[in-house]
N, C-alpha and C. Protein backbone atom coordinates (compact mmCIF):
# COMPACT_ATOMS: atom_id res chain seq x y z
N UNK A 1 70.55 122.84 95.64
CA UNK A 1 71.64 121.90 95.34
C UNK A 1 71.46 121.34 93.92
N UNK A 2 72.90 121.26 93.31
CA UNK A 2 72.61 120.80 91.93
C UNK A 2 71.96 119.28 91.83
N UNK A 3 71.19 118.78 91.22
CA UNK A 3 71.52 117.45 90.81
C UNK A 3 72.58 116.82 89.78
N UNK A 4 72.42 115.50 89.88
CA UNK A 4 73.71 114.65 89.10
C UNK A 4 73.40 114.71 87.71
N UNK A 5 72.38 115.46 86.88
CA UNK A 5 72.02 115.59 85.68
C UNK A 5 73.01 117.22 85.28
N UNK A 6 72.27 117.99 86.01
CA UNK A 6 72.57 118.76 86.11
C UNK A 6 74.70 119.32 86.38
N UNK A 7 74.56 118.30 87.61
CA UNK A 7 76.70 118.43 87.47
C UNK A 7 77.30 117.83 86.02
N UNK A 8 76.38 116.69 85.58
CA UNK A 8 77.16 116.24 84.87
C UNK A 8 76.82 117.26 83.61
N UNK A 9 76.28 118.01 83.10
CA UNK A 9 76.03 118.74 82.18
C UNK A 9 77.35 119.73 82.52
N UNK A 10 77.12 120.33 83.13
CA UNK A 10 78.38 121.41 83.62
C UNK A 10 79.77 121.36 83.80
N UNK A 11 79.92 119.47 83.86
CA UNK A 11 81.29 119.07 83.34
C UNK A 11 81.60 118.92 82.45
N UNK A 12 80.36 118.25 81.69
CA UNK A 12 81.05 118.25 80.20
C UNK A 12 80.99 119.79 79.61
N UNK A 13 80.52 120.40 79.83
CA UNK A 13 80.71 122.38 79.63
C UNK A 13 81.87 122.38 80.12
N UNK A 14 82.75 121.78 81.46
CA UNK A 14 83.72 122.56 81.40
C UNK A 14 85.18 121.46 80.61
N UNK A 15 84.73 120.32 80.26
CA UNK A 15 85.45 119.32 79.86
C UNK A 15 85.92 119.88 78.28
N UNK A 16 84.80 120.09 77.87
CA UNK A 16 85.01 121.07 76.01
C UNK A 16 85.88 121.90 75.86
N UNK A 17 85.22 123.05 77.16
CA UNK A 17 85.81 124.53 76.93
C UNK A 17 87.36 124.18 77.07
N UNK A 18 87.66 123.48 78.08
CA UNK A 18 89.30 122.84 78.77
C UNK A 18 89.72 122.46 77.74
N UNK A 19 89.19 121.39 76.67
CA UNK A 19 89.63 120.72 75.75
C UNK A 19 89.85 122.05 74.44
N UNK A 20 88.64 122.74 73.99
CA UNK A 20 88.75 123.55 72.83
C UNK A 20 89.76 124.56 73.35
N UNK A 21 90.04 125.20 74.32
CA UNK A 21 91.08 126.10 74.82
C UNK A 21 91.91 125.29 74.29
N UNK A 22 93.03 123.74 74.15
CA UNK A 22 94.08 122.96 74.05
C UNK A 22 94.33 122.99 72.93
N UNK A 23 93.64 123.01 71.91
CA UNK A 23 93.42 122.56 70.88
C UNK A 23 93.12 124.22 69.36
N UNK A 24 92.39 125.19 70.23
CA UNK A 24 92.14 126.00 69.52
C UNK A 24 93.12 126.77 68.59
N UNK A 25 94.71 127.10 68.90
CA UNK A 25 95.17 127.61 68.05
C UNK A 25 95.96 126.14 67.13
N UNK A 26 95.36 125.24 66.73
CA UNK A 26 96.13 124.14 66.00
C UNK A 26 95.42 124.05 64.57
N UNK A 27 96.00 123.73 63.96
CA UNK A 27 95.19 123.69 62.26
C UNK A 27 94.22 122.64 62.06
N UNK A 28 93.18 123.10 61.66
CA UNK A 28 91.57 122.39 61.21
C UNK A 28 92.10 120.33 61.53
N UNK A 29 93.25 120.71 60.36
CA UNK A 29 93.55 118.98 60.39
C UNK A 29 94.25 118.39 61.14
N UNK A 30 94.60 118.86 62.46
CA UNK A 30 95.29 118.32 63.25
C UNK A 30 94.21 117.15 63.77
N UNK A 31 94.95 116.02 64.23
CA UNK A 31 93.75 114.74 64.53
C UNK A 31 93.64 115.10 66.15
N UNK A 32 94.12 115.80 66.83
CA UNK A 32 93.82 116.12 68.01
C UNK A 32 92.38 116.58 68.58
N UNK A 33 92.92 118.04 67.31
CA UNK A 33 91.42 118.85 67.23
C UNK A 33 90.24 118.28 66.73
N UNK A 34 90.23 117.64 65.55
CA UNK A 34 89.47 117.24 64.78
C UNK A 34 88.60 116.12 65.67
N UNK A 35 89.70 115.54 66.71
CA UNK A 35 89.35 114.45 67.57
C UNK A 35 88.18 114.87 68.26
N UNK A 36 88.55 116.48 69.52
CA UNK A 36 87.51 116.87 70.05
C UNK A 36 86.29 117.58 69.25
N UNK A 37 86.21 118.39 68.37
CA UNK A 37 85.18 118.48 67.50
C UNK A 37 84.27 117.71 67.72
N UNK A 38 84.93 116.55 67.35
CA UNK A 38 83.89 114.87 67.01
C UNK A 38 83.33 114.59 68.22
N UNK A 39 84.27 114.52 69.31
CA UNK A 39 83.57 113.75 70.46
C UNK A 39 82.56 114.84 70.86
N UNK A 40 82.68 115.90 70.80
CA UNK A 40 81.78 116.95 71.61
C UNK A 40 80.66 117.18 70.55
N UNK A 41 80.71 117.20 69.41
CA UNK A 41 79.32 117.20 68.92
C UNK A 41 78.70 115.82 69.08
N UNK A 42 79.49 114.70 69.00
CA UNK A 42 78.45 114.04 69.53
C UNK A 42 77.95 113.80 70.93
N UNK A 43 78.47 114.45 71.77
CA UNK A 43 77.95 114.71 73.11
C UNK A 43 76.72 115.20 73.05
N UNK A 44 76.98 116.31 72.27
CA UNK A 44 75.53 116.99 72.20
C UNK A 44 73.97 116.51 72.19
N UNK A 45 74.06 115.33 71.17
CA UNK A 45 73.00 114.17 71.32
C UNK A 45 72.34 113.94 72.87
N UNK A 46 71.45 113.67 72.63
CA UNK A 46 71.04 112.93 73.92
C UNK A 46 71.83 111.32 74.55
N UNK A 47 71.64 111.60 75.82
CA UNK A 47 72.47 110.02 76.46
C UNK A 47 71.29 109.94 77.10
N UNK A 48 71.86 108.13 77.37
CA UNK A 48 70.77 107.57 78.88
C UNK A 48 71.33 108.12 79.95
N UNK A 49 70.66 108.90 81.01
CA UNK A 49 71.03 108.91 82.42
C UNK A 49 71.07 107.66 83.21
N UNK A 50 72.11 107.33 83.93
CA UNK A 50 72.18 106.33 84.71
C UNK A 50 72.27 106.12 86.20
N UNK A 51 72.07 105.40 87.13
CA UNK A 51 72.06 105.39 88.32
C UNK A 51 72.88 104.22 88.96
N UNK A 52 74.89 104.96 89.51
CA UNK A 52 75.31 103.50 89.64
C UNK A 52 75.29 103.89 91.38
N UNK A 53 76.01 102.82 91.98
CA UNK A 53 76.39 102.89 93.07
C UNK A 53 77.73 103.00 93.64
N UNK A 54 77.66 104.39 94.25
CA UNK A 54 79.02 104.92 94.42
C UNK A 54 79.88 104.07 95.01
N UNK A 55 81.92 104.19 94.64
CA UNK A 55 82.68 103.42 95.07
C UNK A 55 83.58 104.03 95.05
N UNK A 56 84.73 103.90 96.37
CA UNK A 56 85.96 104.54 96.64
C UNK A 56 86.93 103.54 96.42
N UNK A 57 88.38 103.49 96.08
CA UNK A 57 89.27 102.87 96.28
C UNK A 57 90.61 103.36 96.94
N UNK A 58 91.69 102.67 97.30
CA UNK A 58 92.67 103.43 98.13
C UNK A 58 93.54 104.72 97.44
N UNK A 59 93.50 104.84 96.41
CA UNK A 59 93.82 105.68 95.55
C UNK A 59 92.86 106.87 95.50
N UNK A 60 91.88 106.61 95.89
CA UNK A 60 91.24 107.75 95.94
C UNK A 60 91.40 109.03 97.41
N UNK A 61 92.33 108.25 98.23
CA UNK A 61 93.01 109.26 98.96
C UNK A 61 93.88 110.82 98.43
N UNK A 62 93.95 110.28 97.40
CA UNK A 62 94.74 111.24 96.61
C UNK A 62 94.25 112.29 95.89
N UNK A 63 92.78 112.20 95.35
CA UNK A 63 91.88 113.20 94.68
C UNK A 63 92.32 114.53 95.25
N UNK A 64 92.14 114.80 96.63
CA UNK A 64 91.96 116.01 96.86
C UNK A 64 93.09 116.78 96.54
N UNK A 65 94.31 116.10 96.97
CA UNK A 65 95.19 116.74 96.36
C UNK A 65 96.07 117.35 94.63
N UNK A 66 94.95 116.05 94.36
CA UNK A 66 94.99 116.10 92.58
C UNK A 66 94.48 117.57 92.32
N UNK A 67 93.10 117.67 93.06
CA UNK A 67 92.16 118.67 92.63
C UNK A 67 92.82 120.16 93.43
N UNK A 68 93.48 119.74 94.06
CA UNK A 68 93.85 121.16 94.44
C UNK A 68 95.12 121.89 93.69
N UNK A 69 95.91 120.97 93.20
CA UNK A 69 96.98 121.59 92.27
C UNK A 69 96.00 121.64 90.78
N UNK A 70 94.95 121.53 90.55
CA UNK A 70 94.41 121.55 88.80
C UNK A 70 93.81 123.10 89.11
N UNK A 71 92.88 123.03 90.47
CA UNK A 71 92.15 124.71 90.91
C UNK A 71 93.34 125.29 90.87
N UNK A 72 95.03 125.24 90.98
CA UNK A 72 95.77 126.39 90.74
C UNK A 72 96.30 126.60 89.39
N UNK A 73 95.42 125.59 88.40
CA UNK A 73 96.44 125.57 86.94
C UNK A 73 95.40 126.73 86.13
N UNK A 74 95.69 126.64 85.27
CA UNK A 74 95.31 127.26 84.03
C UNK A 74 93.47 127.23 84.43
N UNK A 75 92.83 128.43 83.99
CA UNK A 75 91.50 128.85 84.24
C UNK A 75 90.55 127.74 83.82
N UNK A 76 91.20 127.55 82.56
CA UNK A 76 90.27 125.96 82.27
C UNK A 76 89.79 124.89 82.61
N UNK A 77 91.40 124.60 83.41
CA UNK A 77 91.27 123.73 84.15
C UNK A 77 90.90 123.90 85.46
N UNK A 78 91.09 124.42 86.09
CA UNK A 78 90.52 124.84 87.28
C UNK A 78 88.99 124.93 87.45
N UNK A 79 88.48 125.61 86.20
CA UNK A 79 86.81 125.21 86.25
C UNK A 79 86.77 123.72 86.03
N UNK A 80 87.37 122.72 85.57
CA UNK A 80 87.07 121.84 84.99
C UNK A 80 87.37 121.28 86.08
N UNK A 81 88.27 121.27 87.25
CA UNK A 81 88.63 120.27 88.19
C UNK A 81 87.60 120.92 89.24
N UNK A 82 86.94 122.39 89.26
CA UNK A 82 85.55 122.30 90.19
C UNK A 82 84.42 121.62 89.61
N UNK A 83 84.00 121.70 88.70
CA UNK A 83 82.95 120.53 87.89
C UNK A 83 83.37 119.01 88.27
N UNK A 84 83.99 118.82 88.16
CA UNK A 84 84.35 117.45 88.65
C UNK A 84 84.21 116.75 90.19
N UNK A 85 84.99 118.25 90.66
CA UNK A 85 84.56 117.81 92.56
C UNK A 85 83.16 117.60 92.61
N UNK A 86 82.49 118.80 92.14
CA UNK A 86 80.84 118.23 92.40
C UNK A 86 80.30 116.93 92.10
N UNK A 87 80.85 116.31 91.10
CA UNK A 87 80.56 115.37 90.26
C UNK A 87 81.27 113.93 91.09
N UNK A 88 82.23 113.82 91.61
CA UNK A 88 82.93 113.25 92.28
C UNK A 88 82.62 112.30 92.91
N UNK A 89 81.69 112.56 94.22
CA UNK A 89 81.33 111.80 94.79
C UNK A 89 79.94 110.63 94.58
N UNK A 90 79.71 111.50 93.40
CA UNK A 90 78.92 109.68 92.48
C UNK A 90 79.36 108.90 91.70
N UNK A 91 80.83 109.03 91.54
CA UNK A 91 81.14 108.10 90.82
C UNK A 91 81.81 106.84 91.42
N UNK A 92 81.56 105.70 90.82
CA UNK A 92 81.93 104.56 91.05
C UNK A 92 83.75 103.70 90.20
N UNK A 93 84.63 104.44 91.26
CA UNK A 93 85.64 103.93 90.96
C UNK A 93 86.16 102.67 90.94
N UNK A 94 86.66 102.18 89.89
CA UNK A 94 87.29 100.55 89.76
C UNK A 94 89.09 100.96 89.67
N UNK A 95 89.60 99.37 89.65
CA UNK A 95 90.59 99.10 88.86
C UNK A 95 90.90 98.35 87.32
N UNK A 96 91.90 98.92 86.90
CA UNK A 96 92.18 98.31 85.87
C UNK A 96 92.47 96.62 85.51
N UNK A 97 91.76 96.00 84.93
CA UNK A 97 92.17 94.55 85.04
C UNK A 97 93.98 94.24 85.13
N UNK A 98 94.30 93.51 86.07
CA UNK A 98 95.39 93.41 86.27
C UNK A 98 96.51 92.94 84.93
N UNK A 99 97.99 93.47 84.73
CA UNK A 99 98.80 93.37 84.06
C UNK A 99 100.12 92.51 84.78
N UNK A 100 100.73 91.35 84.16
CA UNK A 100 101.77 90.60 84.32
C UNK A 100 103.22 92.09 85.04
N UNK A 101 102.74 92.40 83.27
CA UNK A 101 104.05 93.88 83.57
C UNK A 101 103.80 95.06 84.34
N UNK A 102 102.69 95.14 84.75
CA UNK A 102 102.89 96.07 85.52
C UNK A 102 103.56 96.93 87.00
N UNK A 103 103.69 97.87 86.94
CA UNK A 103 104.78 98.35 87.99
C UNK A 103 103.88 97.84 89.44
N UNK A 104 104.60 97.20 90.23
CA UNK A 104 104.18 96.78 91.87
C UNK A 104 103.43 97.51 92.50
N UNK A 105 103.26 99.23 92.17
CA UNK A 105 102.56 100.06 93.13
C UNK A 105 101.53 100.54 92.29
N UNK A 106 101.30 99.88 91.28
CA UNK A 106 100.32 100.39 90.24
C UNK A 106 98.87 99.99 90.64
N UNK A 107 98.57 98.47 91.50
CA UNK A 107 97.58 98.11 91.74
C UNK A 107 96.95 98.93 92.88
N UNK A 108 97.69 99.24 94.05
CA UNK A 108 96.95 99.97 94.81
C UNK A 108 96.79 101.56 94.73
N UNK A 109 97.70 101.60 93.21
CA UNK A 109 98.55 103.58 93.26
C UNK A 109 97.26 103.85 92.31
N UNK A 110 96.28 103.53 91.82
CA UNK A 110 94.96 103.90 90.76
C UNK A 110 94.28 103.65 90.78
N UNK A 111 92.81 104.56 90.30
CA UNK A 111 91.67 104.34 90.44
C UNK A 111 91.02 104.91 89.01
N UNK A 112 90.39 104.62 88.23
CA UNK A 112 89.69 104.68 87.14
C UNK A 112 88.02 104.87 87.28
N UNK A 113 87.46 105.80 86.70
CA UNK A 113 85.97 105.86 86.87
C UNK A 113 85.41 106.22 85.38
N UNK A 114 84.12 105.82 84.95
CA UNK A 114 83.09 106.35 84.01
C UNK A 114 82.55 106.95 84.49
N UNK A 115 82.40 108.42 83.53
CA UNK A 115 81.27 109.42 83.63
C UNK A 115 80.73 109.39 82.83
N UNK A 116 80.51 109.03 81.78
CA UNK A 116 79.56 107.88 80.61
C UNK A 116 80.27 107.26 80.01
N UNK A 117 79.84 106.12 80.03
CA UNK A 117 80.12 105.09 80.13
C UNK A 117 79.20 103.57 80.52
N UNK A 118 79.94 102.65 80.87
CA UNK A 118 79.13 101.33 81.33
C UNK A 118 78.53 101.60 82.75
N UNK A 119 79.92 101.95 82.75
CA UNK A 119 79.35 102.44 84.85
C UNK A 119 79.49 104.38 85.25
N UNK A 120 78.62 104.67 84.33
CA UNK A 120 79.20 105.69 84.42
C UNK A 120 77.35 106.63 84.82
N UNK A 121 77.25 107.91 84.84
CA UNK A 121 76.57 108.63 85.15
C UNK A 121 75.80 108.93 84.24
N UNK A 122 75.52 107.93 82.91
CA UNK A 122 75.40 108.23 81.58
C UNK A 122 75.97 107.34 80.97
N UNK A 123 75.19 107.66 79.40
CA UNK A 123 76.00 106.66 78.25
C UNK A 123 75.45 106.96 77.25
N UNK A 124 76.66 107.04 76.22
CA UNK A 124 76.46 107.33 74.78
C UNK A 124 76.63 106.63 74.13
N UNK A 125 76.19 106.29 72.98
CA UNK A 125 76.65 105.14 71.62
C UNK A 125 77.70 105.07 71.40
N UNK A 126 78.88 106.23 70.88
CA UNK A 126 79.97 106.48 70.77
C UNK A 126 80.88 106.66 71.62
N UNK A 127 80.82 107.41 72.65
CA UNK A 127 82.22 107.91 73.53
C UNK A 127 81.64 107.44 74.95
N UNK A 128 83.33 107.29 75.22
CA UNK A 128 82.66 107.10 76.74
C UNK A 128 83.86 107.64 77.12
N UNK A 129 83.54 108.60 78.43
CA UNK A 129 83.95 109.89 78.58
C UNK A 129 84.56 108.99 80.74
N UNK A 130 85.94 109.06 80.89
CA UNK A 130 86.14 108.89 82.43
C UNK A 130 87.34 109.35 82.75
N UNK A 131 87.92 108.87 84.09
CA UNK A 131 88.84 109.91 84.58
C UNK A 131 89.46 108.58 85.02
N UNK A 132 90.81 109.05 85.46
CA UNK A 132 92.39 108.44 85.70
C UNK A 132 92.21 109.02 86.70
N UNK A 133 93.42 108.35 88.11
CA UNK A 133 93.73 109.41 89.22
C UNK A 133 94.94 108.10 89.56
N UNK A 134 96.44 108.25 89.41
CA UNK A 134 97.27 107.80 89.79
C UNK A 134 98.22 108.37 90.95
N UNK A 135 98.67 107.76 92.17
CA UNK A 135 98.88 108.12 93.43
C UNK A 135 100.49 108.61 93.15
N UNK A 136 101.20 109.23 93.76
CA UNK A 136 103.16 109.68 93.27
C UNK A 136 103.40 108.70 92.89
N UNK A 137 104.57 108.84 92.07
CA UNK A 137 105.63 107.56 91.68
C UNK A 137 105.30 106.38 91.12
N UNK A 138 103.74 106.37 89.92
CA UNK A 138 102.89 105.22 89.44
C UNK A 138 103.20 105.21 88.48
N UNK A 139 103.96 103.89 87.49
CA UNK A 139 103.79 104.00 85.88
C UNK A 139 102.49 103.25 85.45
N UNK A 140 101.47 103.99 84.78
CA UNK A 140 100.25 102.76 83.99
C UNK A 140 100.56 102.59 82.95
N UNK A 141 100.09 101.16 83.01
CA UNK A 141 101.17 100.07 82.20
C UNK A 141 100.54 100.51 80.71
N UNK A 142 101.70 100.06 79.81
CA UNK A 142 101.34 100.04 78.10
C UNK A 142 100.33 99.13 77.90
N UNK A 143 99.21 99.78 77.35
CA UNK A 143 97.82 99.25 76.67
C UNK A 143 97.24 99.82 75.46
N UNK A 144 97.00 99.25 74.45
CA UNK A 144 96.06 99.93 73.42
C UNK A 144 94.76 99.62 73.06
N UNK A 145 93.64 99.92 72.42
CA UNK A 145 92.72 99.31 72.25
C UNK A 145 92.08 100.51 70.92
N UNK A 146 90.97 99.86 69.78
CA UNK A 146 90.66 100.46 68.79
C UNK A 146 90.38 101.82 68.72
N UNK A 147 89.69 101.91 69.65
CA UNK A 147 89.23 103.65 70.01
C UNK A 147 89.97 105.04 70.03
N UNK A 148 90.05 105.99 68.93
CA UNK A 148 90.89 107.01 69.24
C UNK A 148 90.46 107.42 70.63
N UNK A 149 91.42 107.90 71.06
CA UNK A 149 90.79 108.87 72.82
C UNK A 149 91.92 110.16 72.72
N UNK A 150 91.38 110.59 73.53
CA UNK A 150 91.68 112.22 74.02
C UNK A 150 91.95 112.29 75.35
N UNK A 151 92.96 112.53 75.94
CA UNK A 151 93.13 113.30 77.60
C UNK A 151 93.54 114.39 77.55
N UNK A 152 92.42 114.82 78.77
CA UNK A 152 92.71 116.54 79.08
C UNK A 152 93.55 116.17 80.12
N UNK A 153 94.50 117.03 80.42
CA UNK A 153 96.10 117.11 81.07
C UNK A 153 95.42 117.45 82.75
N UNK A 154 95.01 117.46 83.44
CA UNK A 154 94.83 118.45 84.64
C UNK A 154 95.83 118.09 85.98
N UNK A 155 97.15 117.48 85.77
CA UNK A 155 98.36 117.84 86.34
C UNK A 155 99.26 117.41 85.96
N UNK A 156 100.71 117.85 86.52
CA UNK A 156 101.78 117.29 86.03
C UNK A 156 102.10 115.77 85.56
N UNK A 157 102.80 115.39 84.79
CA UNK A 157 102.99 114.05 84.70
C UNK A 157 103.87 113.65 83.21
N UNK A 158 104.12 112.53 83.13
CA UNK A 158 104.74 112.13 81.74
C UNK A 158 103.78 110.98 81.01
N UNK A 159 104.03 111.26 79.56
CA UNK A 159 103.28 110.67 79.10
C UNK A 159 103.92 110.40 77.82
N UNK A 160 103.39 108.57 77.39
CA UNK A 160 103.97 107.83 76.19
C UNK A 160 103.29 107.60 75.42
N UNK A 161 103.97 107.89 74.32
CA UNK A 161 103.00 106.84 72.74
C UNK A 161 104.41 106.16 71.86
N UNK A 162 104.51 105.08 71.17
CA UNK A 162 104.50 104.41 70.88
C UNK A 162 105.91 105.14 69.84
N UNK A 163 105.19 106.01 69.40
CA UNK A 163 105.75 106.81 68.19
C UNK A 163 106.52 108.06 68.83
N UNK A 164 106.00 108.61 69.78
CA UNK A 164 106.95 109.82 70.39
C UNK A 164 107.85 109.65 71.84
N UNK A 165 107.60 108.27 72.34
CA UNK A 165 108.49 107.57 73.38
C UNK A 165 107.83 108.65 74.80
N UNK A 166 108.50 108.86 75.68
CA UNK A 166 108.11 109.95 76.95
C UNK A 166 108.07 111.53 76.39
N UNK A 167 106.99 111.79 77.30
CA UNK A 167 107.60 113.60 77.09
C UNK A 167 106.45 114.04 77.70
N UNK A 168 106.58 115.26 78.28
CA UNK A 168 105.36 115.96 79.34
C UNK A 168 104.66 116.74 78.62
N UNK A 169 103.67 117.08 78.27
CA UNK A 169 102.86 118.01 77.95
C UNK A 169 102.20 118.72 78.52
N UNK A 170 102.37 118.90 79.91
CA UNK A 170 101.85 119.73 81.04
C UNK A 170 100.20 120.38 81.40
N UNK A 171 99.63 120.81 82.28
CA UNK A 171 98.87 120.89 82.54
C UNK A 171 97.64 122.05 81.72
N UNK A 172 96.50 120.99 81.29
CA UNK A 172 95.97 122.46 80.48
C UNK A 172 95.94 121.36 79.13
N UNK A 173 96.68 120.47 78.57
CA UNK A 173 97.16 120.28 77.46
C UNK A 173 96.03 119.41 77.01
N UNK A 174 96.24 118.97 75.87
CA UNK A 174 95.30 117.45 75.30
C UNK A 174 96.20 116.54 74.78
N UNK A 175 96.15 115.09 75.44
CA UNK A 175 96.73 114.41 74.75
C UNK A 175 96.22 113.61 73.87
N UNK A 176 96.55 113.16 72.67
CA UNK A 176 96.01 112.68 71.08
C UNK A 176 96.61 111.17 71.16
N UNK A 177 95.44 110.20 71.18
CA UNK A 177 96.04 108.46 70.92
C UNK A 177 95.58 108.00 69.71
N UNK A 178 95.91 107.76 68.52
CA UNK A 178 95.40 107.34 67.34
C UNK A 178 94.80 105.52 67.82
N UNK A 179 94.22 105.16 67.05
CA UNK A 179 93.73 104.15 67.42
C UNK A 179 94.57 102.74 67.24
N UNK A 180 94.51 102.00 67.90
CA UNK A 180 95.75 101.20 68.54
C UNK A 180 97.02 100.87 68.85
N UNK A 181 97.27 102.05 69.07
CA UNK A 181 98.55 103.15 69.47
C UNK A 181 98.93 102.49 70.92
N UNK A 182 100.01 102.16 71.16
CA UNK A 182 100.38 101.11 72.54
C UNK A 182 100.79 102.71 73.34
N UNK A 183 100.34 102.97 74.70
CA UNK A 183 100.70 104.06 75.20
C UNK A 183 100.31 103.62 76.65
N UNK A 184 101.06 105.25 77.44
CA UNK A 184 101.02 104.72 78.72
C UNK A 184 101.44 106.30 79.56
N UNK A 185 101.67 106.26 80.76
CA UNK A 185 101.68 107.41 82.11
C UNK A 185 102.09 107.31 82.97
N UNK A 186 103.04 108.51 83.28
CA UNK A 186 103.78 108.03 85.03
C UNK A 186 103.12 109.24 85.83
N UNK A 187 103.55 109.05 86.99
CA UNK A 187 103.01 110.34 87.52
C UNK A 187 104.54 110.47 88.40
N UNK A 188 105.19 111.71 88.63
CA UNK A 188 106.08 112.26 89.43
C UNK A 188 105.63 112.31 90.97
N UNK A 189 105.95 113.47 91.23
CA UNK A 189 106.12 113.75 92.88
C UNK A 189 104.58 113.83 93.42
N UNK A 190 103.50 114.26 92.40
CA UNK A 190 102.62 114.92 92.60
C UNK A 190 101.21 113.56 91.77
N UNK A 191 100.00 113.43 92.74
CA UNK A 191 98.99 112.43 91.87
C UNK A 191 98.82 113.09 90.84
N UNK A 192 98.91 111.93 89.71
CA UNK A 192 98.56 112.76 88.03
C UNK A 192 96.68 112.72 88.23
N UNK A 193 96.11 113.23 87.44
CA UNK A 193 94.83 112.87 87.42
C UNK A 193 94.48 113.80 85.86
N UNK A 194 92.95 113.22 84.75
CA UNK A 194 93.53 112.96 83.80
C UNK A 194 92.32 112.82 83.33
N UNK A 195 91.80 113.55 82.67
CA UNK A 195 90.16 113.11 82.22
C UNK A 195 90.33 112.80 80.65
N UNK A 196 89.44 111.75 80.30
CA UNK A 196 89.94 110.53 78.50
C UNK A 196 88.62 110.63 78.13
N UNK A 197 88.38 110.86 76.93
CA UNK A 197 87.33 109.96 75.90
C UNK A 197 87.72 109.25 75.22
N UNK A 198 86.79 108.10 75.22
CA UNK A 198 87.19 107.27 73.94
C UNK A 198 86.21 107.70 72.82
N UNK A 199 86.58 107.25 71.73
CA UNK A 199 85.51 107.77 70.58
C UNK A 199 85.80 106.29 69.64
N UNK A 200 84.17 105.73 69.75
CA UNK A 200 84.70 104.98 68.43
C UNK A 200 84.23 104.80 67.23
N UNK A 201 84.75 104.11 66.63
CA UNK A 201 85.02 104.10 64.81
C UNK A 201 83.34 104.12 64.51
């Protein structure tokens, strides 16, 4: 049986490859690419291993089904959403600190986790690397904060920035947040789920 050193190595192997597949035919200076470059060499570094204590929330009813439409997407992703199942059940899911504006089904429709991070399986100086999992019919609310970040796409869903308003970029994809960029996510018929780095300055 693997250990949690060990899964988590093999996610971020398949978190890159998912990501550099998104990104690979785009030009050197795109800030997308240039984005993952950055975060993944500095992955490379050594992190602290950490030891949290696992946590479910009601939203996490929904994983399996997240993970079973990503195992039918694109090869990338599909390795990347089996790396993750393994990885899965040590992580310690929260919620997002609560929002005035936020949509009514948002509090119980999400669950947020670090895979390095504060609470995460690990931690790096720079990035901290976690996952989204929003239940059908969830908008997460508009937030920005300094940190460029990166999401790998691993299901359907819509997604906002500030500057390009809604639009889907579908599964497989990377999405690019410049740094304090007000943005946000719905999920359709189907749980979105959604792996982010932050990277900072």
């Amino acid at each position: 049986m693997a250990t949690h050193d060990q899964q988590l190595t093999e996610f971020i192997r398949a978190l890159e490859a998912a990501a550099k597949a998104a990104t690979d035919g785009l030009e050197d200076r795109d800030k997308s690419k240039a984005t993952v470059r950055a975060v993944f060499a500095a992955l490379e570094a050594a992190d602290t291993k950490e030891s949290v204590e696992p946590a479910k929330l009601d939203a996490c009813r929904h994983l399996s089904a997240a993970l079973f439409n990503a195992e039918h997407g694109p090869e990338p992703v599909a390795n990347l959403a089996r790396a993750f199942e393994a990885l899965a059940p040590a992580l310690r899911w929260r919620l997002r600190p609560p929002d005035a504006g936020e949509d009514p089904g948002f509090r119980g429709g999400h669950a947020n986790a670090d895979i390095i991070g504060p609470a995460g399986l690990g931690r790096h100086e720079d990035i901290v690397v976690g996952v989204s999992l929003m239940a059908p019919g969830v908008t997460y609310p508009d937030h920005d904060h300094p940190p460029e970040e990166i999401y790998v796409v691993m299901s359907e869903g819509d997604w906002f920035n500030e500057s390009d308003g809604w639009y889907t970029p579908g599964i497989g994809q990377v999405v690019y947040h410049q740094s304090s960029i007000v943005h946000a996510m719905r999920s359709g018929a189907d749980p979105l789920l959604s792996v982010w780095c932050l990277k900072r300055p």
